[in-house]
Structures are given as C-alpha cells and as structure tokens.
N, C-alpha and C. Protein backbone atom coordinates (compact mmCIF):
# COMPACT_ATOMS: atom_id res chain seq x y z
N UNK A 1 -96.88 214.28 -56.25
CA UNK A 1 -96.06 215.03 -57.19
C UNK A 1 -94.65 214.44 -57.18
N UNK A 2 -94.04 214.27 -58.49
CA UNK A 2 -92.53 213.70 -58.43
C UNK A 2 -91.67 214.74 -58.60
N UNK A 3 -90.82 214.80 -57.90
CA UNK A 3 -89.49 215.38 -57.81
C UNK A 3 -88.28 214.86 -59.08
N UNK A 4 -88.28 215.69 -60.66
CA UNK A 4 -87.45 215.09 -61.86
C UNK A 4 -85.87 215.64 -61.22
N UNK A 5 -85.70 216.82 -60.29
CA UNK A 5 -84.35 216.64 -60.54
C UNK A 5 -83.51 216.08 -60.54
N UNK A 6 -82.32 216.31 -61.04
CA UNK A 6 -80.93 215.36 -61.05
C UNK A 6 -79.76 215.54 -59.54
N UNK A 7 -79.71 214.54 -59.09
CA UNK A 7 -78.79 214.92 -58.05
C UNK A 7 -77.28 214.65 -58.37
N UNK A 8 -76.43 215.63 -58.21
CA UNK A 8 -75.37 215.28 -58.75
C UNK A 8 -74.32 215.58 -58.12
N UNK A 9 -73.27 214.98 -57.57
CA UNK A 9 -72.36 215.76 -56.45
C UNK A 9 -71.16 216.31 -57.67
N UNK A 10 -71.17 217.69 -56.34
CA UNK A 10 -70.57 218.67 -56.79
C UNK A 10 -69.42 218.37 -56.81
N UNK A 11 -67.82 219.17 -57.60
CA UNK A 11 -66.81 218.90 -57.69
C UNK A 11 -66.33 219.67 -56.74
N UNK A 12 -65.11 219.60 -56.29
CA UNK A 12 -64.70 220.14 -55.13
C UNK A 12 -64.39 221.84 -55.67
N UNK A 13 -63.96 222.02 -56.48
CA UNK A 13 -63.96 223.36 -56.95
C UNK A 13 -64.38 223.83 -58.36
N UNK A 14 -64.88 224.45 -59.12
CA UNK A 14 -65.58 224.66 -60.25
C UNK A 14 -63.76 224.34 -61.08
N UNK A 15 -63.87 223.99 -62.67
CA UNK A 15 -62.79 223.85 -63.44
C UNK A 15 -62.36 225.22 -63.78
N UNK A 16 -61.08 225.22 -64.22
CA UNK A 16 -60.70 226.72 -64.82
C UNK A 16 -61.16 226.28 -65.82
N UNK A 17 -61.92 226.87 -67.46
CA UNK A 17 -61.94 226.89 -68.32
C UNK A 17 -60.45 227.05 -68.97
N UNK A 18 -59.86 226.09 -70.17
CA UNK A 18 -59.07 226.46 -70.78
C UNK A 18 -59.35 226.51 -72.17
N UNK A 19 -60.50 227.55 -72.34
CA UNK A 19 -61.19 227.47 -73.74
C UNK A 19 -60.27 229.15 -74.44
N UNK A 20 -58.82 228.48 -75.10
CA UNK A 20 -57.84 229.56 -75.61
C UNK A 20 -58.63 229.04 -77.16
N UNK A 21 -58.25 230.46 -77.70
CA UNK A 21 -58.59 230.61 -79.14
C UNK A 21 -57.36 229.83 -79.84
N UNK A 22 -57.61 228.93 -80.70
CA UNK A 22 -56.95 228.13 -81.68
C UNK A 22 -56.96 228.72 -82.90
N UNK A 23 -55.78 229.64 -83.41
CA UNK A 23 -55.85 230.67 -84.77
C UNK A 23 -55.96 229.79 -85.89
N UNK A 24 -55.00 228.52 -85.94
CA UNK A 24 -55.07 228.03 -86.74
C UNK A 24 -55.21 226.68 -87.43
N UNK A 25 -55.94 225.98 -87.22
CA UNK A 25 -56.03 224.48 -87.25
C UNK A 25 -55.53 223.65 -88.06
N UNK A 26 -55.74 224.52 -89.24
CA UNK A 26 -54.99 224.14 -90.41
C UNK A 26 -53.45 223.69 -90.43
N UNK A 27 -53.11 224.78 -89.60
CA UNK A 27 -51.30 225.00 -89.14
C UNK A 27 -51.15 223.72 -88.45
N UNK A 28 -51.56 223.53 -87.30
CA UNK A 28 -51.79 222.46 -86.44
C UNK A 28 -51.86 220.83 -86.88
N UNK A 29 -52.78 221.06 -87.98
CA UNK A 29 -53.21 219.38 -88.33
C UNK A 29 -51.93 219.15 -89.54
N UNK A 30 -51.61 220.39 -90.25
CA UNK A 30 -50.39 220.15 -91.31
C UNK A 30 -49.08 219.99 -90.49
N UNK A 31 -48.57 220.39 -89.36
CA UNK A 31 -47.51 220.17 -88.78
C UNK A 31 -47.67 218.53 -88.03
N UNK A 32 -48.67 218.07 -87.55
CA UNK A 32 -48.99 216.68 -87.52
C UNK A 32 -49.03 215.69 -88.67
N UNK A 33 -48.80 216.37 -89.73
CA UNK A 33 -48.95 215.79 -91.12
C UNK A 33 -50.04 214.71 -91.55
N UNK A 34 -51.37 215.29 -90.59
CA UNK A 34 -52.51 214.64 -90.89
C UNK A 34 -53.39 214.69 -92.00
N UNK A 35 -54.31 214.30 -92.43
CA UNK A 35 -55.02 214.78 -93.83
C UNK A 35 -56.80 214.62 -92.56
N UNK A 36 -57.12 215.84 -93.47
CA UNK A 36 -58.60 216.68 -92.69
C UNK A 36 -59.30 215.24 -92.17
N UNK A 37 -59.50 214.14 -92.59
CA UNK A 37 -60.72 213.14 -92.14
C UNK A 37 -60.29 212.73 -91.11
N UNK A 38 -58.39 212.10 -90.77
CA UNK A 38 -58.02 211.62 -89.56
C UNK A 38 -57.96 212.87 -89.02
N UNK A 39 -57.55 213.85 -88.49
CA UNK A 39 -57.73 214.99 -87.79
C UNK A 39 -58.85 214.93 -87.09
N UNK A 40 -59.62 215.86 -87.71
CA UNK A 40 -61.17 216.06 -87.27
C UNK A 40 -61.82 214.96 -86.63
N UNK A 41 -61.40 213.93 -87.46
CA UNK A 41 -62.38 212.34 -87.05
C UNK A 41 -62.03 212.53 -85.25
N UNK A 42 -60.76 212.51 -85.02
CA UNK A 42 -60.44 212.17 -83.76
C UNK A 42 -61.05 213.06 -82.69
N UNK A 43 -61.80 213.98 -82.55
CA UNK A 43 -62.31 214.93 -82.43
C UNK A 43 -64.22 214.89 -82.63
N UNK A 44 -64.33 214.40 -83.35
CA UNK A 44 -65.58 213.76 -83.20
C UNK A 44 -65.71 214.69 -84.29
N UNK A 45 -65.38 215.31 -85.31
CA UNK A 45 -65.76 216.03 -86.09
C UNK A 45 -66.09 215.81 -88.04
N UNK A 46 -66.90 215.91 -88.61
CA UNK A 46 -66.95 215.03 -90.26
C UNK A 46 -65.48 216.41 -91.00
N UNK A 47 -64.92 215.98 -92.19
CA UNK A 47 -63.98 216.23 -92.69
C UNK A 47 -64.61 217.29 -93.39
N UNK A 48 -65.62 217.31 -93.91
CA UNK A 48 -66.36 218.92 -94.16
C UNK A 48 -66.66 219.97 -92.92
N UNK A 49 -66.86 219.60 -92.04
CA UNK A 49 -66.95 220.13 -90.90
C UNK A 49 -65.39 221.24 -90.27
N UNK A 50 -64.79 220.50 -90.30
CA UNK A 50 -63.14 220.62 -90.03
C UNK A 50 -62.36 221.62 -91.25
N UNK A 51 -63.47 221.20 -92.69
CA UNK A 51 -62.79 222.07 -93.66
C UNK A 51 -62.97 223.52 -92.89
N UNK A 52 -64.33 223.99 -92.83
CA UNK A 52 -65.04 225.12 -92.41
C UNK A 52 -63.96 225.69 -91.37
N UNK A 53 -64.09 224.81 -90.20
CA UNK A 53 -63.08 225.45 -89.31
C UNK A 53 -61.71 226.18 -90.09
N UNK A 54 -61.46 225.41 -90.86
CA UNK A 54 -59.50 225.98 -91.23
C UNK A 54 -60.12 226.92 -91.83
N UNK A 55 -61.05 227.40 -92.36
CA UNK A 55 -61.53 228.28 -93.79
C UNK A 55 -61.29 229.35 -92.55
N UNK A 56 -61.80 229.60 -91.19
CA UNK A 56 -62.19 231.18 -91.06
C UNK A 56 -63.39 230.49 -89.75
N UNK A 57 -64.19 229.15 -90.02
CA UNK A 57 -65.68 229.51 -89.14
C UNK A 57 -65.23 229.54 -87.94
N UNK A 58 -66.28 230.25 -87.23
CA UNK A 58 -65.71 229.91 -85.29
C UNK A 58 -65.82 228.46 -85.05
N UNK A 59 -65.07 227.89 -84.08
CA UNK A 59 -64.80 226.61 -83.77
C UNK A 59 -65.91 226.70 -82.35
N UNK A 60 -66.96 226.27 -81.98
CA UNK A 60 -67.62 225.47 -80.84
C UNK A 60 -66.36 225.29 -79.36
N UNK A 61 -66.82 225.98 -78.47
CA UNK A 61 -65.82 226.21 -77.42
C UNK A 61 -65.61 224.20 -77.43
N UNK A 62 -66.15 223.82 -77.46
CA UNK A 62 -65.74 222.31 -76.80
C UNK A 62 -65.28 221.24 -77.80
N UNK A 63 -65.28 221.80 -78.92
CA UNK A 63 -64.67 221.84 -80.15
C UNK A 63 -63.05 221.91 -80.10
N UNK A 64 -63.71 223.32 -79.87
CA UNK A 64 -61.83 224.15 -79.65
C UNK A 64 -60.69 223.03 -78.57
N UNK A 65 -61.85 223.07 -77.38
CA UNK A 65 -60.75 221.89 -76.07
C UNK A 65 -60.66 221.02 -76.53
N UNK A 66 -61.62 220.19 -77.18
CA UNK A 66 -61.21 218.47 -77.92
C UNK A 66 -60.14 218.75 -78.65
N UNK A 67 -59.81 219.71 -79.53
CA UNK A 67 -58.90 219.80 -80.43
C UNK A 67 -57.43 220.08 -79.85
N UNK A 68 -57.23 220.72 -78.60
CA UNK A 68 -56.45 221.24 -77.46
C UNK A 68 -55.84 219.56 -76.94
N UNK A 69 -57.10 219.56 -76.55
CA UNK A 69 -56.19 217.88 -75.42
C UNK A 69 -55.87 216.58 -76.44
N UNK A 70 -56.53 216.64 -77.73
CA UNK A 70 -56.23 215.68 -78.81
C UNK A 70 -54.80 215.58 -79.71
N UNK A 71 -54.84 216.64 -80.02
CA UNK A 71 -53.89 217.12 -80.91
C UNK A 71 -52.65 218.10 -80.38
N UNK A 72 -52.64 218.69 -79.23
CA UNK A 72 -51.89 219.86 -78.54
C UNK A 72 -51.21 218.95 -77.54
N UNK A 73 -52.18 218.67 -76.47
CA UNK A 73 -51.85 217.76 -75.23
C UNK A 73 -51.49 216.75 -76.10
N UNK A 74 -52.11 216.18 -77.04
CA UNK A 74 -51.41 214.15 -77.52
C UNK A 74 -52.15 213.63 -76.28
N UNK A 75 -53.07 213.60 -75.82
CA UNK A 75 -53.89 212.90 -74.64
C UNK A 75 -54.96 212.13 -75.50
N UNK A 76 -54.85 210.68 -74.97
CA UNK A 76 -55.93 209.88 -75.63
C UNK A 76 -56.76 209.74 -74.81
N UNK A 77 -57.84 210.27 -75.28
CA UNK A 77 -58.86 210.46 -74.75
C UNK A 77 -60.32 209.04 -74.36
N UNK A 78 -59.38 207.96 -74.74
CA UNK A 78 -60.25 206.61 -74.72
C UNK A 78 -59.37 206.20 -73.23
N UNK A 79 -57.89 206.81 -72.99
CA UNK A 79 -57.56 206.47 -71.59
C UNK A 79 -57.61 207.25 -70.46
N UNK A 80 -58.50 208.20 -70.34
CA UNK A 80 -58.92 209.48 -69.18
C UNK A 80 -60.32 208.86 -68.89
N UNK A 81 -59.91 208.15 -67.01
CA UNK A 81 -61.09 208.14 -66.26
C UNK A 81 -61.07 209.50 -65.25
N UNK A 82 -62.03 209.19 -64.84
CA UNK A 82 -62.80 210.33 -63.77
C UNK A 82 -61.78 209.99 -62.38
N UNK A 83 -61.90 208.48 -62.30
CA UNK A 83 -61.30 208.32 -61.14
C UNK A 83 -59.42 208.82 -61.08
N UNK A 84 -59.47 208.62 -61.90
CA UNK A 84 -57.12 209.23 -62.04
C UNK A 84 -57.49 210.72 -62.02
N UNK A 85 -58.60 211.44 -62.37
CA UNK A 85 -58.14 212.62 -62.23
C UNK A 85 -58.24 213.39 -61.53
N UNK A 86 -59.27 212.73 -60.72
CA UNK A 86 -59.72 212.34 -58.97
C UNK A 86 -58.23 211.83 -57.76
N UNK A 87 -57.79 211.15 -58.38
CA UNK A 87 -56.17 211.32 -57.55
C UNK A 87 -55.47 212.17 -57.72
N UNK A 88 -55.63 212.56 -59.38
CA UNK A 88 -54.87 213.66 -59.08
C UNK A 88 -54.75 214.52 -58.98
N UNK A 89 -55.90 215.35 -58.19
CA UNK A 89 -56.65 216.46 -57.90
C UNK A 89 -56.22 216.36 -55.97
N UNK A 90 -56.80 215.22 -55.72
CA UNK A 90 -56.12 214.66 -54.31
C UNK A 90 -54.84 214.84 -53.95
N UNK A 91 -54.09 214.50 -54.83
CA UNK A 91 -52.82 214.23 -54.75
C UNK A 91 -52.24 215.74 -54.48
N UNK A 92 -52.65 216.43 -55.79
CA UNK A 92 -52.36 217.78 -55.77
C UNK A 92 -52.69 218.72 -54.73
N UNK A 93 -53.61 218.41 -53.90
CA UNK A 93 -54.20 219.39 -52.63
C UNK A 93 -54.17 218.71 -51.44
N UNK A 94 -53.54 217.76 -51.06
CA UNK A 94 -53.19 216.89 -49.88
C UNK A 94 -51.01 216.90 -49.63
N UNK A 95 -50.77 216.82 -51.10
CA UNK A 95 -49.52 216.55 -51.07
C UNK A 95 -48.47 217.01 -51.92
N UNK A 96 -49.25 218.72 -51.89
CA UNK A 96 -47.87 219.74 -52.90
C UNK A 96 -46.89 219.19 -52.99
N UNK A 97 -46.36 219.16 -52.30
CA UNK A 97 -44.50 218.53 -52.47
C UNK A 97 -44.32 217.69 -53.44
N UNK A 98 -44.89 216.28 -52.95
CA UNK A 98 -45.08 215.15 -53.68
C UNK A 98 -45.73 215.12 -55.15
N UNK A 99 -46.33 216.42 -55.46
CA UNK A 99 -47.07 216.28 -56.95
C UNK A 99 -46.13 217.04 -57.77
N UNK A 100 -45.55 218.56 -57.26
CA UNK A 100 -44.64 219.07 -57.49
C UNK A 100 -42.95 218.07 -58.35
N UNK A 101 -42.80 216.86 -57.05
CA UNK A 101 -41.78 216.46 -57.46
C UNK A 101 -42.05 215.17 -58.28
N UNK A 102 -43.11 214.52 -58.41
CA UNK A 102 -43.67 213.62 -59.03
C UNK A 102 -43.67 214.50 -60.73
N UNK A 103 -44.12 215.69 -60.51
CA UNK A 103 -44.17 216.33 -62.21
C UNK A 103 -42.79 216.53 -62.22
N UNK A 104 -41.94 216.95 -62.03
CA UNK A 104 -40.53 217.64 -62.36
C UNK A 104 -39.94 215.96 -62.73
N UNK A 105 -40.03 214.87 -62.17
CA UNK A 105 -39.55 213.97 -62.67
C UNK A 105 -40.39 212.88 -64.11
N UNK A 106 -41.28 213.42 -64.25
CA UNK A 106 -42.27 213.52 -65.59
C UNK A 106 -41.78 214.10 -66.70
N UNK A 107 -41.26 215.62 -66.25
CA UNK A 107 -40.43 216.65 -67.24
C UNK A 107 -39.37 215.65 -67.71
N UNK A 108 -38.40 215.72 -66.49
CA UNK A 108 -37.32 215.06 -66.99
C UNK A 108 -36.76 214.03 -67.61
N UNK A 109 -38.00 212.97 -67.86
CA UNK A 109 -37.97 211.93 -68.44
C UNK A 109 -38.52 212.25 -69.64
N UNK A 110 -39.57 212.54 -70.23
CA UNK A 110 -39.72 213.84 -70.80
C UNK A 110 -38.88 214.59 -72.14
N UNK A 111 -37.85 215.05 -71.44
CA UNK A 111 -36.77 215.91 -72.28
C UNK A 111 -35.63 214.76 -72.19
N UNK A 112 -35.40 213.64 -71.54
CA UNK A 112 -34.51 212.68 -71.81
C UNK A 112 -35.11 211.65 -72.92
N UNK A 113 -36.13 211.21 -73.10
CA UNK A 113 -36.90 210.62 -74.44
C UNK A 113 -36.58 211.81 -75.58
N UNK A 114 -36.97 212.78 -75.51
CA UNK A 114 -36.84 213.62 -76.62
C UNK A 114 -35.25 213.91 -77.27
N UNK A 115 -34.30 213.60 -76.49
CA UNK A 115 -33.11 213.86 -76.69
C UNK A 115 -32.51 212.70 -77.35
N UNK A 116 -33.35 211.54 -76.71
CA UNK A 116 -33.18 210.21 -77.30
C UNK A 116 -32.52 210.13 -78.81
N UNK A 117 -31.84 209.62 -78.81
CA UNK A 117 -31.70 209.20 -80.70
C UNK A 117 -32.82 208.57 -81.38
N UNK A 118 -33.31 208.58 -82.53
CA UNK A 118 -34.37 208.05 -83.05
C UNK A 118 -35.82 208.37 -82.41
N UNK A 119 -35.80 209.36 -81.31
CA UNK A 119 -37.02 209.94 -80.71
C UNK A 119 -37.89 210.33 -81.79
C-alpha cells in the first residue's frame, strides 16, 4: 500500500490573516489613476472580472489580499521570496531591538523621500 500524503514542514507559527474588507476598489484603482485592465491584470484578475468587483460583487478573500499587497502595500510581488521573509521572521524573534530599529530607520527614510522635492 502507498502512502499519497504530502509532507510539508510546518511554519513556525500559523499567519495572522489580514483578509480586511476592501469597500471600494473602484476608489482605489481611480486614485492610482489606473484604467480596470492594468489594475486587475496585476492581480491576476480579467478586466470584466474587476468590473463586477467595483459594481457591488464580493471580492474572493485572496483576491481581496492580492489587491491589499499590490496596490495598498505597492509590493511587487515578482520580488517576494520565501527565503527574505524567512529572515525576517528570524530577525524579528531572535533580535527585537534590531528589527524594531532597522524599521524606524525604513520610516524615516521613508518620510524623507516623500518630503523630497519632485517625490
């Protein structure tokens, strides 16, 4: 008899879900001053698809997060490995201090680009 399961190592702690309701997408992709096909596209989504969403339909929880870390976060999602987020999960539970002050100087560079002229 064969044994099909999958063995898969576990993560060190289950993820928080950050599956927040997105009221308005529409709002979102017009303040980006995108038009529905680049939007959605980036997202893995067809431009009829994306209409539906702005109309009213429920958005697919993993839907909703692609649209969160794409468009909200600005995270490109062709440069997120497993392994960086693996340091910095490490980083974060080996060396509070150091992640703490590693982000505060992230901020601050941060709000000094944004202040920038021509930012």
């Amino acid at each position: 008899m064969y044994d099909f399961r999958v063995v898969t190592t576990p993560l060190r702690k289950p993820p928080m879900p950050n599956f927040t309701k997105i009221n308005n997408p529409r709002e979102i992709r017009r303040r980006l001053g995108l038009n529905q096909q680049t939007f959605w596209g980036r997202v893995g989504v067809t431009q009829s698809g994306g209409s539906r969403y702005e109309s009213g339909r429920e958005m697919p929880k993993p839907v909703r997060e692609l649209l969160r870390l794409v468009h909200i976060e600005q995270i490109d999602l062709s440069r997120v490995r497993r392994n960086d987020l693996e340091v910095v999960d490490y980083l974060r539970s080996t060396h509070p201090d150091l992640y703490k002050s590693l982000k505060k100087a992230i901020s601050a560079q941060h709000r000094q680009e944004a202040a920038a002229p021509g930012y």
